[in-house]
Protein backbone atom coordinates (compact mmCIF):
# COMPACT_ATOMS: atom_id res chain seq x y z
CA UNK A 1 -19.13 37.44 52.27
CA UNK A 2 -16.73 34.69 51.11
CA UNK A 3 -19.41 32.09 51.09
CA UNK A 4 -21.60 34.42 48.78
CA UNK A 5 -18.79 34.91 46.63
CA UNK A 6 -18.29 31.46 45.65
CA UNK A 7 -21.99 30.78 45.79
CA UNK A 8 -21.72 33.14 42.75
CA UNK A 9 -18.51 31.70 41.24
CA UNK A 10 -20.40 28.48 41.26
CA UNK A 11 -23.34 29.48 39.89
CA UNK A 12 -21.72 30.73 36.87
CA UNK A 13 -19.87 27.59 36.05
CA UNK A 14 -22.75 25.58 36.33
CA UNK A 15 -24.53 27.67 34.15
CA UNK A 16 -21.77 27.63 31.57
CA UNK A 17 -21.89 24.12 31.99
CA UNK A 18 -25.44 23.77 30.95
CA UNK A 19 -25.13 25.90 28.21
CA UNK A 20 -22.01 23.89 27.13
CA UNK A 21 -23.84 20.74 26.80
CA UNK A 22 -27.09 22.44 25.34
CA UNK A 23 -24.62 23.68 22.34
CA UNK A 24 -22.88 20.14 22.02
CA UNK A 25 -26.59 18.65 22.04
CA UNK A 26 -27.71 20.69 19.13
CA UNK A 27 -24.51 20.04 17.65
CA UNK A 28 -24.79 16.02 17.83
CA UNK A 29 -29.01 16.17 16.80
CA UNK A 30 -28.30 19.40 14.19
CA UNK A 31 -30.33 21.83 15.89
CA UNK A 32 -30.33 25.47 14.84
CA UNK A 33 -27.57 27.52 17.38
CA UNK A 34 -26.21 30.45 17.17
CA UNK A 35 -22.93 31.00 14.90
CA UNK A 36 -20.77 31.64 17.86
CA UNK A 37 -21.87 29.40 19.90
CA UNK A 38 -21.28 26.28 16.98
CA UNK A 39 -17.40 28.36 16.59
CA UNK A 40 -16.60 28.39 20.57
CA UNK A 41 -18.04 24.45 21.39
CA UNK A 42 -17.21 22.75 18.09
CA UNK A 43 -13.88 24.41 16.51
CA UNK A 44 -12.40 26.19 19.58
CA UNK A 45 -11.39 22.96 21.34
CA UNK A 46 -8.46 20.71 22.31
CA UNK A 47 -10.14 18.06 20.49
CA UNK A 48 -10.87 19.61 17.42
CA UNK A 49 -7.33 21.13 17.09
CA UNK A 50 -5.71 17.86 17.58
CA UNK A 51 -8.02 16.11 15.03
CA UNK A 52 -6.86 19.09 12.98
CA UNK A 53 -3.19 18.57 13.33
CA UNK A 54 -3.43 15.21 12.48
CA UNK A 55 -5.38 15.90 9.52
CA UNK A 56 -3.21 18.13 8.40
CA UNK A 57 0.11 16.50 9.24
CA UNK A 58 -1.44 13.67 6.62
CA UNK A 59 -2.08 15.67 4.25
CA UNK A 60 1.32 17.32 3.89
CA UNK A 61 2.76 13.64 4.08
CA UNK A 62 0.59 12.88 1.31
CA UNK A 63 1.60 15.25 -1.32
CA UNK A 64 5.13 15.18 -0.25
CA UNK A 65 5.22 11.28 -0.95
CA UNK A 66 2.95 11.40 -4.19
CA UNK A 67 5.31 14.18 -5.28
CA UNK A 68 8.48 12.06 -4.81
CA UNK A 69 6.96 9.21 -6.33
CA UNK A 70 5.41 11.30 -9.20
CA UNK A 71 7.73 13.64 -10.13
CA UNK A 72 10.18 11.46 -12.07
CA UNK A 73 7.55 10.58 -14.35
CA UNK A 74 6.06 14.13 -14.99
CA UNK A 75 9.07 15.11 -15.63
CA UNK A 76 9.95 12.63 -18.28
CA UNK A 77 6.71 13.50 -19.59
CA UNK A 78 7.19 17.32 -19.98
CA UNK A 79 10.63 16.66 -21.17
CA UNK A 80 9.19 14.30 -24.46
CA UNK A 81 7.68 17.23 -25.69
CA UNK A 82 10.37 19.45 -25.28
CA UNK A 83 12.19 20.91 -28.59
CA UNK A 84 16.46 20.86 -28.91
CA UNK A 85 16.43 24.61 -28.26
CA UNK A 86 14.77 23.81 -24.35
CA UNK A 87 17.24 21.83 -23.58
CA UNK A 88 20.28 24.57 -23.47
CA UNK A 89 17.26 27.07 -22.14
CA UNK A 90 18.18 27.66 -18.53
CA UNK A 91 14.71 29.13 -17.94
CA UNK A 92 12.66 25.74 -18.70
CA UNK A 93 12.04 23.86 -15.89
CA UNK A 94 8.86 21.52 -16.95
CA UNK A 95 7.08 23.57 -19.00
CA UNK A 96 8.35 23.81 -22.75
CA UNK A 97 8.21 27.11 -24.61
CA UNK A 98 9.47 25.80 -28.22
CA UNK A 99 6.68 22.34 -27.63
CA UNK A 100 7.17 19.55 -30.22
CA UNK A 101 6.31 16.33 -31.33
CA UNK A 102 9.62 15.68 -32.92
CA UNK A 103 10.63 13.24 -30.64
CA UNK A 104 7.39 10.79 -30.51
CA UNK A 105 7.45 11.51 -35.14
CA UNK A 106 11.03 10.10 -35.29
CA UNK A 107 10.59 6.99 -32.65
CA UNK A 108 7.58 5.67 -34.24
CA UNK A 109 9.13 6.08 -37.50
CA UNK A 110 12.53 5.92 -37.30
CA UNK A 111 12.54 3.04 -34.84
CA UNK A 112 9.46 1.31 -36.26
CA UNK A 113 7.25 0.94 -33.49
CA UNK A 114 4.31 0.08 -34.22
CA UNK A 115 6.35 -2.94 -36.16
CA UNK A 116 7.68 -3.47 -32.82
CA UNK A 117 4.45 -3.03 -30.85
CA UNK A 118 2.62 -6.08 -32.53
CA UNK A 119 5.79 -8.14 -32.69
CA UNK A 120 5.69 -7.86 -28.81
CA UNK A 121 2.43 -7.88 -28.23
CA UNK A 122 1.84 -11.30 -29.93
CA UNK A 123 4.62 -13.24 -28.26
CA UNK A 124 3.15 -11.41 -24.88
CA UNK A 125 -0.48 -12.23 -25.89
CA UNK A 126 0.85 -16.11 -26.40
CA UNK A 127 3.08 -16.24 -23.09
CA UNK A 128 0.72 -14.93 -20.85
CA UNK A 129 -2.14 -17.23 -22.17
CA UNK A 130 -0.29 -20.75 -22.29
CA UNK A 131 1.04 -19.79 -18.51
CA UNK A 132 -2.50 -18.79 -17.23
CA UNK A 133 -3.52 -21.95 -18.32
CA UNK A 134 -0.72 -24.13 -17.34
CA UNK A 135 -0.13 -22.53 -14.25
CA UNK A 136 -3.77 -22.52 -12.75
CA UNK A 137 -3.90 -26.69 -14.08
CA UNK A 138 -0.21 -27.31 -11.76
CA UNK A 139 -1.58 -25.27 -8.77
CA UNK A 140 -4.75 -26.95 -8.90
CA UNK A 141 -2.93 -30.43 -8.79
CA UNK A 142 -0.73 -29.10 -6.31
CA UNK A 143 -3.77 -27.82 -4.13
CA UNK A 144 -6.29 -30.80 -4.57
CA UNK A 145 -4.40 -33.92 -4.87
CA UNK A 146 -2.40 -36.02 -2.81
CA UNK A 147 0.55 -37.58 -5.07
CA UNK A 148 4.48 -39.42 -4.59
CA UNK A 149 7.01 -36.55 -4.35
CA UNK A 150 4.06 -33.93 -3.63
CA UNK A 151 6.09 -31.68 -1.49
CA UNK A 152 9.45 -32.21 -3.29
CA UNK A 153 8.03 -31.15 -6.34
CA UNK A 154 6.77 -27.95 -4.98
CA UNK A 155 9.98 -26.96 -3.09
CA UNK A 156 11.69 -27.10 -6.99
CA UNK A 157 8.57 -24.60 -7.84
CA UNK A 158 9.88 -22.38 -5.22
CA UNK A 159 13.28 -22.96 -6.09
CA UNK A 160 12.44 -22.01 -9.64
CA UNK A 161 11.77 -18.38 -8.04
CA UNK A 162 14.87 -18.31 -6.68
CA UNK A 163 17.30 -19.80 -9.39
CA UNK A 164 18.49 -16.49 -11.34
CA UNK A 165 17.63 -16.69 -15.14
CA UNK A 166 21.54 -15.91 -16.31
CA UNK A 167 22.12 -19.53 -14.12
CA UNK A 168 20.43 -21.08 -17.24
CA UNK A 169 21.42 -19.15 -19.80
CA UNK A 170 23.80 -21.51 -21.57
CA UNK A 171 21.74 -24.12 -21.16
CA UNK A 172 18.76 -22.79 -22.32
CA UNK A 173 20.55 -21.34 -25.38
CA UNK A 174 22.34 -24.88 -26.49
CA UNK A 175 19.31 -26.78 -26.29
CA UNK A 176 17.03 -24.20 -28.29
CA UNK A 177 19.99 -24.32 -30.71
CA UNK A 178 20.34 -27.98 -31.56
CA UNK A 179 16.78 -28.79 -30.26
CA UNK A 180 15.73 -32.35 -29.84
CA UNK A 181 13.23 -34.78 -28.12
CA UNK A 182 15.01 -36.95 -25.40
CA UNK A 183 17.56 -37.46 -28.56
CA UNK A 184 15.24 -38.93 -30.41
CA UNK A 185 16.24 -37.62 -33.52
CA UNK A 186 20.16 -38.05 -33.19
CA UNK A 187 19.64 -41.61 -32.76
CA UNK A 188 17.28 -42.07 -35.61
CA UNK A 189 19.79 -39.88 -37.75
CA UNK A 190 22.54 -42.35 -36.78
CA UNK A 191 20.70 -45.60 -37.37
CA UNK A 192 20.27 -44.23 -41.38
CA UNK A 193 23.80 -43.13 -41.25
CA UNK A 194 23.14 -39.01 -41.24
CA UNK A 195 24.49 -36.75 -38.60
CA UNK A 196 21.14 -34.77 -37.72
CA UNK A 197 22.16 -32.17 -34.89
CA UNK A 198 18.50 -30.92 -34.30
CA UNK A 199 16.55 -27.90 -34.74
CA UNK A 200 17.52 -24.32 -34.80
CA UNK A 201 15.01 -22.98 -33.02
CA UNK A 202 16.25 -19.58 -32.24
CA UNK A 203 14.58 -16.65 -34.02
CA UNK A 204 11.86 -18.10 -33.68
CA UNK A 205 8.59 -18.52 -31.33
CA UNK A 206 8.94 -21.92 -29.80
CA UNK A 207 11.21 -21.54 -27.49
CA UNK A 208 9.51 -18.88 -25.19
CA UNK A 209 6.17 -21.18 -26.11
CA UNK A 210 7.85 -24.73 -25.04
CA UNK A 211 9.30 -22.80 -21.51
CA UNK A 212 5.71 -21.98 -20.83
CA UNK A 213 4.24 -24.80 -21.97
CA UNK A 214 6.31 -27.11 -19.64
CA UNK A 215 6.12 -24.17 -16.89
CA UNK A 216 9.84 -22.89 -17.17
CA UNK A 217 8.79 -19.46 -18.40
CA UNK A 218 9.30 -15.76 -16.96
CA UNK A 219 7.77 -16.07 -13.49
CA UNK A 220 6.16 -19.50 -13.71
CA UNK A 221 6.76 -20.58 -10.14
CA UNK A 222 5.25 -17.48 -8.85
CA UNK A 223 2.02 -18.15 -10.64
CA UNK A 224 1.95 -21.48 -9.76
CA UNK A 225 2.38 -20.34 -6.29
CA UNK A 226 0.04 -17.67 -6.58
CA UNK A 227 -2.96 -20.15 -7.83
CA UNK A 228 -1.74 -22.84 -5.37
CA UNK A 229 -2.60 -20.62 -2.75
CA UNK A 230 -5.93 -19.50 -4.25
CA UNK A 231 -7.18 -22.85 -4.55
CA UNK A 232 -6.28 -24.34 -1.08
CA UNK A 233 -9.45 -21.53 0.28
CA UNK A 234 -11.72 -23.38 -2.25
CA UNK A 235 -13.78 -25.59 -0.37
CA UNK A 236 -13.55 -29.81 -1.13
CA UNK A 237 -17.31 -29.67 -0.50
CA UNK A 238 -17.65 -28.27 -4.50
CA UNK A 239 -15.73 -30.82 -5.99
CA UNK A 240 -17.41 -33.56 -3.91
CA UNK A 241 -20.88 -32.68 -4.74
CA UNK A 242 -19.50 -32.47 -8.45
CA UNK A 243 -18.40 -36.14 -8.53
CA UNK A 244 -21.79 -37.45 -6.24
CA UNK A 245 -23.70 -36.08 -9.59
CA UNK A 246 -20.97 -38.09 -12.06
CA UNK A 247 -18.50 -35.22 -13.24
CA UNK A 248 -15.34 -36.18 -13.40
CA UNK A 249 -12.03 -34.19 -12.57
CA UNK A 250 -11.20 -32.76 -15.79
CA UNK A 251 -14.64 -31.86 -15.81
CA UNK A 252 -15.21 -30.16 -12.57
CA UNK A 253 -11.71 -28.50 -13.07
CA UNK A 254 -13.69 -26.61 -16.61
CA UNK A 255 -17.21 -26.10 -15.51
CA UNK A 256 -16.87 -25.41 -11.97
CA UNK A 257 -13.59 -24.52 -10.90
CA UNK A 258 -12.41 -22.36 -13.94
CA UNK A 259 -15.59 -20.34 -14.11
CA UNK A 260 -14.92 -19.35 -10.02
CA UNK A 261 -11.65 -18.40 -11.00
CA UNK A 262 -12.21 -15.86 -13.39
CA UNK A 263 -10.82 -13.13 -11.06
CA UNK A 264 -7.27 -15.24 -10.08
CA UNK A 265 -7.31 -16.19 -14.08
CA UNK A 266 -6.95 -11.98 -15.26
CA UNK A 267 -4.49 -11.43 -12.66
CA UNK A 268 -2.35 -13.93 -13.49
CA UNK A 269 -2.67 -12.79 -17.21
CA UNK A 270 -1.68 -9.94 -16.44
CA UNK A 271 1.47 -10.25 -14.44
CA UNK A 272 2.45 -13.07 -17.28
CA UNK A 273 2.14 -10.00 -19.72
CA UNK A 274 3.48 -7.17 -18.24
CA UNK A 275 6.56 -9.25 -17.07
CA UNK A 276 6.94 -10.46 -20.94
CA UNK A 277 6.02 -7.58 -22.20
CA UNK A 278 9.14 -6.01 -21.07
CA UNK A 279 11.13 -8.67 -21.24
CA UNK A 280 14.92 -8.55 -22.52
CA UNK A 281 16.93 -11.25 -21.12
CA UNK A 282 14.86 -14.19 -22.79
CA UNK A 283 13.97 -11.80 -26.08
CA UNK A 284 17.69 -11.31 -26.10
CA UNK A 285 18.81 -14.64 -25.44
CA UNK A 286 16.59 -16.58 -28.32
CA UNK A 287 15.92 -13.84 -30.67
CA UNK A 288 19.96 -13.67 -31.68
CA UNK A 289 20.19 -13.05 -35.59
CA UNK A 290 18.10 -10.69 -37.73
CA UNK A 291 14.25 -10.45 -36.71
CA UNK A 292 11.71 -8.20 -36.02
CA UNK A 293 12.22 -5.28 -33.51
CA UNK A 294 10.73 -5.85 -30.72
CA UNK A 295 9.82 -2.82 -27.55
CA UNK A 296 13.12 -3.06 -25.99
CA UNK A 297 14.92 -2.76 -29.24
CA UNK A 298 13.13 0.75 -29.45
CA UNK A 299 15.31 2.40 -27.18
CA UNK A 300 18.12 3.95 -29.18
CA UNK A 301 18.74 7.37 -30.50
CA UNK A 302 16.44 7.78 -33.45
CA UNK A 303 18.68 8.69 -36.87
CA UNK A 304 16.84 11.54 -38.22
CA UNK A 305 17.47 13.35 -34.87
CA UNK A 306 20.09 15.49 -34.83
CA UNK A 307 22.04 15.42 -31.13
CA UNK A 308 24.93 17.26 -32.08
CA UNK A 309 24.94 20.14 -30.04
CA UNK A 310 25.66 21.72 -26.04
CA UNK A 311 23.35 19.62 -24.75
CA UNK A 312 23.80 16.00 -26.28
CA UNK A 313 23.15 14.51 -23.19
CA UNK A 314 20.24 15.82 -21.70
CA UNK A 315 18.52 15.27 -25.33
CA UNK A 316 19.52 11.75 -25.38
CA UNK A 317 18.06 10.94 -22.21
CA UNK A 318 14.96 12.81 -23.07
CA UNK A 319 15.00 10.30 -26.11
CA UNK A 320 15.50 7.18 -24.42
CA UNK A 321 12.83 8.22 -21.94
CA UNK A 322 9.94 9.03 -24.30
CA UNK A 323 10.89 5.63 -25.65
CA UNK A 324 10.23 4.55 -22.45
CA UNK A 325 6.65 6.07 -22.15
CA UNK A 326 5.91 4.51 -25.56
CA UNK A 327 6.98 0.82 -24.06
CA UNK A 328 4.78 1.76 -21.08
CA UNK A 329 1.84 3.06 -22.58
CA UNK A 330 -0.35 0.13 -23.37
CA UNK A 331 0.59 -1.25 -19.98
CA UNK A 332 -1.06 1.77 -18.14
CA UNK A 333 -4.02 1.24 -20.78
CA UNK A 334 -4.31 -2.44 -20.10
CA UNK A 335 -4.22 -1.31 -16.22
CA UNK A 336 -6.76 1.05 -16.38
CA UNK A 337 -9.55 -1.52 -17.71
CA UNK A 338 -8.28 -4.42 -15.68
CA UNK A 339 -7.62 -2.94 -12.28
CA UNK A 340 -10.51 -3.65 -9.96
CA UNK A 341 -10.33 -7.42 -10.59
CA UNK A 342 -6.46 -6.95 -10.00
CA UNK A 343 -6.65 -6.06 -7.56
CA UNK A 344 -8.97 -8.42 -6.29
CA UNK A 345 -7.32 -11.32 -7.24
CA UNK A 346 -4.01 -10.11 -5.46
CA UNK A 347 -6.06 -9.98 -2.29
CA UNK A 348 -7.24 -13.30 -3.07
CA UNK A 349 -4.46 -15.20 -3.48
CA UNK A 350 -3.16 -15.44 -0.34
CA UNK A 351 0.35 -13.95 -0.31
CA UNK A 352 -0.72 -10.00 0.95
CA UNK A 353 0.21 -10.31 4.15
């Protein structure tokens, strides 16, 4: 009786058995089975459930992180097209119900900036294209060639990324003031009898355009770095079979080395402009008297806007901040059509990881 019993017992589970791994058969080669079955082998299992949690466990992650890190700047959107009388409505969260352009009117007017938007974007423009230049020449030197001081040199290019700009201000501001060439003109003045004390340069271009020129400009040692890097993966066996065939360096640097780094060459553009673009301590520091506005000079309460009321202070901010979307704007734009080789060239370069 017993032994019949679990005859029986295990004669059922071996059928089950067989039919499990007839369903998960059709299930792996996409055979036809019956809805149930696909439900009870498939979905109804310790496997699935975990994979589920797990999926689902990311997910929530996900949004919770994108909506931390997005929030702040949806809400500085919503809030630029926001009217005065929102601001003292305790019902508006995000969404405005009196919805204006008031705010974007009176900073592009009031605050000229599209005056402001060219004057930046030409001293970016010229920054970012001496130092992608410069930059990519020094870290090829600094890659390819064996030179006196080699290694010195380069440990004052990473010292140059850890010097803090305000260390130089003084400096940097007496000798654009009463600019000269190793003295050259002093002692020339002095030999005729004048007393020359150099040229003013401030207010002007030249200074930012010398610093970059002689590498000493907003992030240069990081570029320098950054194509340093880049160029040590290049292999010698290029340049060699350049010179067997009579180029020399200069030459292989323009038609063969150049050209390959087209990718390294947009990414260091666009660092170089992005980091000028919103640039205030040097802007501040050279551009002293009466000039052009430039971006940062943007953010100020507009005149014709009236902040005279309950809530002064949230309006303000919402003011400063849509001047703040304006200054970023063009950046995203630039971003959008540049990203991929960005992106590229950051993996490239040698410093991810």
């Amino acid at each position: 009786m017993d032994s019949t019993t679990m005859s029986k017992k295990e004669l059922r589970a071996l059928r089950q058995q067989q039919k499990k791994e007839e369903a998960l058969r059709r299930i792996k080669t996409r055979d036809k089975i019956p809805f149930w079955m696909l439900i009870r082998y498939k979905y109804c299992t310790l496997y699935f459930a975990k994979k589920l949690g797990l999926a689902i466990f990311r997910l929530v992650l996900l949004v919770g992180l994108s909506y931390v890190i997005l929030f702040p700047y949806l809400s500085k959107i919503f809030n630029s097209f926001m009217g005065r009388e929102d601001f003292v409505d305790v019902t508006v969260l995000l969404i405005a119900k009196h919805p204006t352009l008031d705010t974007y009117k009176a900073i592009i007017e009031s605050n000229h900036y599209f005056r402001a938007l060219l004057n930046s974007t030409t001293i970016a423009l010229m920054c970012a294209t001496i130092q992608m230049l410069i930059c990519t020449f020094v870290g090829y030197g600094f890659a390819k060639f064996n030179f006196r001081f080699r290694k010195l040199l380069f440990v004052l290019v990473i010292f140059m990324m850890i010097v803090p700009h305000e260390t130089l201000q003084l400096s940097l501001f007496m000798k654009f003031r009463y600019f000269d060439i190793w003295g050259i003109g002093g002692a020339v003045s002095k030999l005729f009898g004048g007393s020359w004390e150099g040229f003013n340069l401030l207010n002007t271009n030249w200074p930012l355009a010398i610093m970059s020129l002689t590498c000493l400009g907003l992030k240069n040692g990081l570029y320098i770095y950054i194509m340093r890097q880049y160029f040590n993966g290049v292999p010698d066996e290029l340049e060699e079979a350049a010179y067997v065939d009579g180029a020399n360096v200069y030459k292989t640097f323009m038609k063969i080395i150049l050209p390959m780094s087209t990718t390294m060459l947009v990414t260091i553009f666009m660092f170089a402009f992005a980091w000028q673009w919103s640039d205030m301590f040097y802007t501040g520091l050279f551009y002293t008297g009466k000039h052009d506005a430039l971006l940062p000079d943007i953010i100020k309460i507009p005149t014709v806007l009236d902040t005279q009321y309950a809530a002064q202070s949230a309006y303000e901010s919402a003011i400063r901040n849509t001047s703040g979307l304006l200054i970023l704007a063009p950046l995203v734009v630039l971003y959008l059509f540049a990203q991929r080789t960005m992106i590229e060239g950051v993996e490239r370069s040698g410093i991810t990881g």
